[in-house]
Protein backbone atom coordinates (compact mmCIF):
# COMPACT_ATOMS: atom_id res chain seq x y z
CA UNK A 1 26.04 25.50 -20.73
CA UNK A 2 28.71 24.45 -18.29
CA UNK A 3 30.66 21.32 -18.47
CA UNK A 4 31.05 18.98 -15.62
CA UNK A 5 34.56 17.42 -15.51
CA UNK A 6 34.65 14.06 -13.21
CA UNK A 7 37.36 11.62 -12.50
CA UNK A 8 37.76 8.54 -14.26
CA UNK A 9 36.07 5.50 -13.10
CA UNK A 10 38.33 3.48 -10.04
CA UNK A 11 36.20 -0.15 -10.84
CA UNK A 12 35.99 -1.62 -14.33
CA UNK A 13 33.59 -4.16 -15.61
CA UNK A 14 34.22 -8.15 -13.90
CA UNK A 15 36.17 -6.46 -11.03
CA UNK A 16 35.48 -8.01 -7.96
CA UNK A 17 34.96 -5.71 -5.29
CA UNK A 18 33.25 -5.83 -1.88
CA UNK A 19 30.85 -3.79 0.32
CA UNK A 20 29.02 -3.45 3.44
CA UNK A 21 26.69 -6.25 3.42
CA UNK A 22 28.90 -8.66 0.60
CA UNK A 23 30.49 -8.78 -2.50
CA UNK A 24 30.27 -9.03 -6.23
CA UNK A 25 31.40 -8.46 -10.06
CA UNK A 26 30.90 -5.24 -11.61
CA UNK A 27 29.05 -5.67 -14.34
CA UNK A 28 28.45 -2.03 -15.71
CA UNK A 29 28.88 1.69 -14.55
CA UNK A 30 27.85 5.22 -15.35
CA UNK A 31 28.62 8.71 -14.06
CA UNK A 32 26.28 9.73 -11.61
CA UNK A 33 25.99 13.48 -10.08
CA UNK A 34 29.83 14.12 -10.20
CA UNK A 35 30.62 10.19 -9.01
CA UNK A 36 30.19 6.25 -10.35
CA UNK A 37 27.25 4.60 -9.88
CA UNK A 38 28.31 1.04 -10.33
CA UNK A 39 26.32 -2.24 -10.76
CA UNK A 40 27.15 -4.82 -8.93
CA UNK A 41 26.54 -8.64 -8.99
CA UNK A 42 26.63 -10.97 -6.25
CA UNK A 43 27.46 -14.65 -6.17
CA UNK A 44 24.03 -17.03 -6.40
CA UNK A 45 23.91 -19.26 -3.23
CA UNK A 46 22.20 -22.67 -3.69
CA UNK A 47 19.36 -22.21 -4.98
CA UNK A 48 15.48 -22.09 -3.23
CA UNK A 49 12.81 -24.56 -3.79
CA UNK A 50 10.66 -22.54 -5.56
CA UNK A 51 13.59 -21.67 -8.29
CA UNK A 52 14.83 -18.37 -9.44
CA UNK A 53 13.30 -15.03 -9.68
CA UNK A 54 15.45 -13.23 -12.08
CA UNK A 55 18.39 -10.88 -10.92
CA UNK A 56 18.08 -10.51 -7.53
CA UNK A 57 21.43 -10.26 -6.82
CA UNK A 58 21.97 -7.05 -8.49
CA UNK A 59 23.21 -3.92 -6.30
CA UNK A 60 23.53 -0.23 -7.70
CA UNK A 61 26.20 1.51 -5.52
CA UNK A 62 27.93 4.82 -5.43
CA UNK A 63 32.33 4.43 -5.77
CA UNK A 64 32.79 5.73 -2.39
CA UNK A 65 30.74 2.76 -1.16
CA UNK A 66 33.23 0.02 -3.01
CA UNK A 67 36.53 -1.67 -1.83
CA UNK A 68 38.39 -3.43 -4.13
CA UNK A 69 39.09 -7.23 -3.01
C-alpha cells in the first residue's frame, strides 16, 4: 500500500472563479488522480418558456482549468 500525498485544494466552496466558456461558484470538490476536481455552478440567465430542467448549470472541472476572479 502506497500513499498518495497531493496538495491542498487552491478553490474553496462559494469561490467565484472563471473558465473557458464562463464562470461560477464552487460548490464542492474532491481529489481526483493526484489533482481537484471541482464543481462548479453557473449563474441562471432568464429563464426559458418551458421552465427549468434541474441543474444544468453544473460544470465538473479539473484545478488547472480554474482562474480565480
Amino acid at each position: 500500500m502506497t500513499a498518495t500525498l497531493i496538495k491542498q485544494p487552491l478553490f474553496r466552496r462559494m469561490q467565484w472563479v472563471s473558465f473557458v466558456g464562463g464562470e461560477g461558484i464552487v460548490r464542492s470538490y474532491k481529489p481526483n488522480d493526484g489533482t481537484w476536481a471541482y464543481l462548479v455552478e453557473m449563474p441562471l440567465g432568464m429563464e426559458p418558456v418551458f421552465g427549468r430542467v434541474g441543474a444544468e448549470t453544473m460544470v465538473l472541472l479539473y484545478e488547472v482549468d480554474l482562474r480565480a476572479v
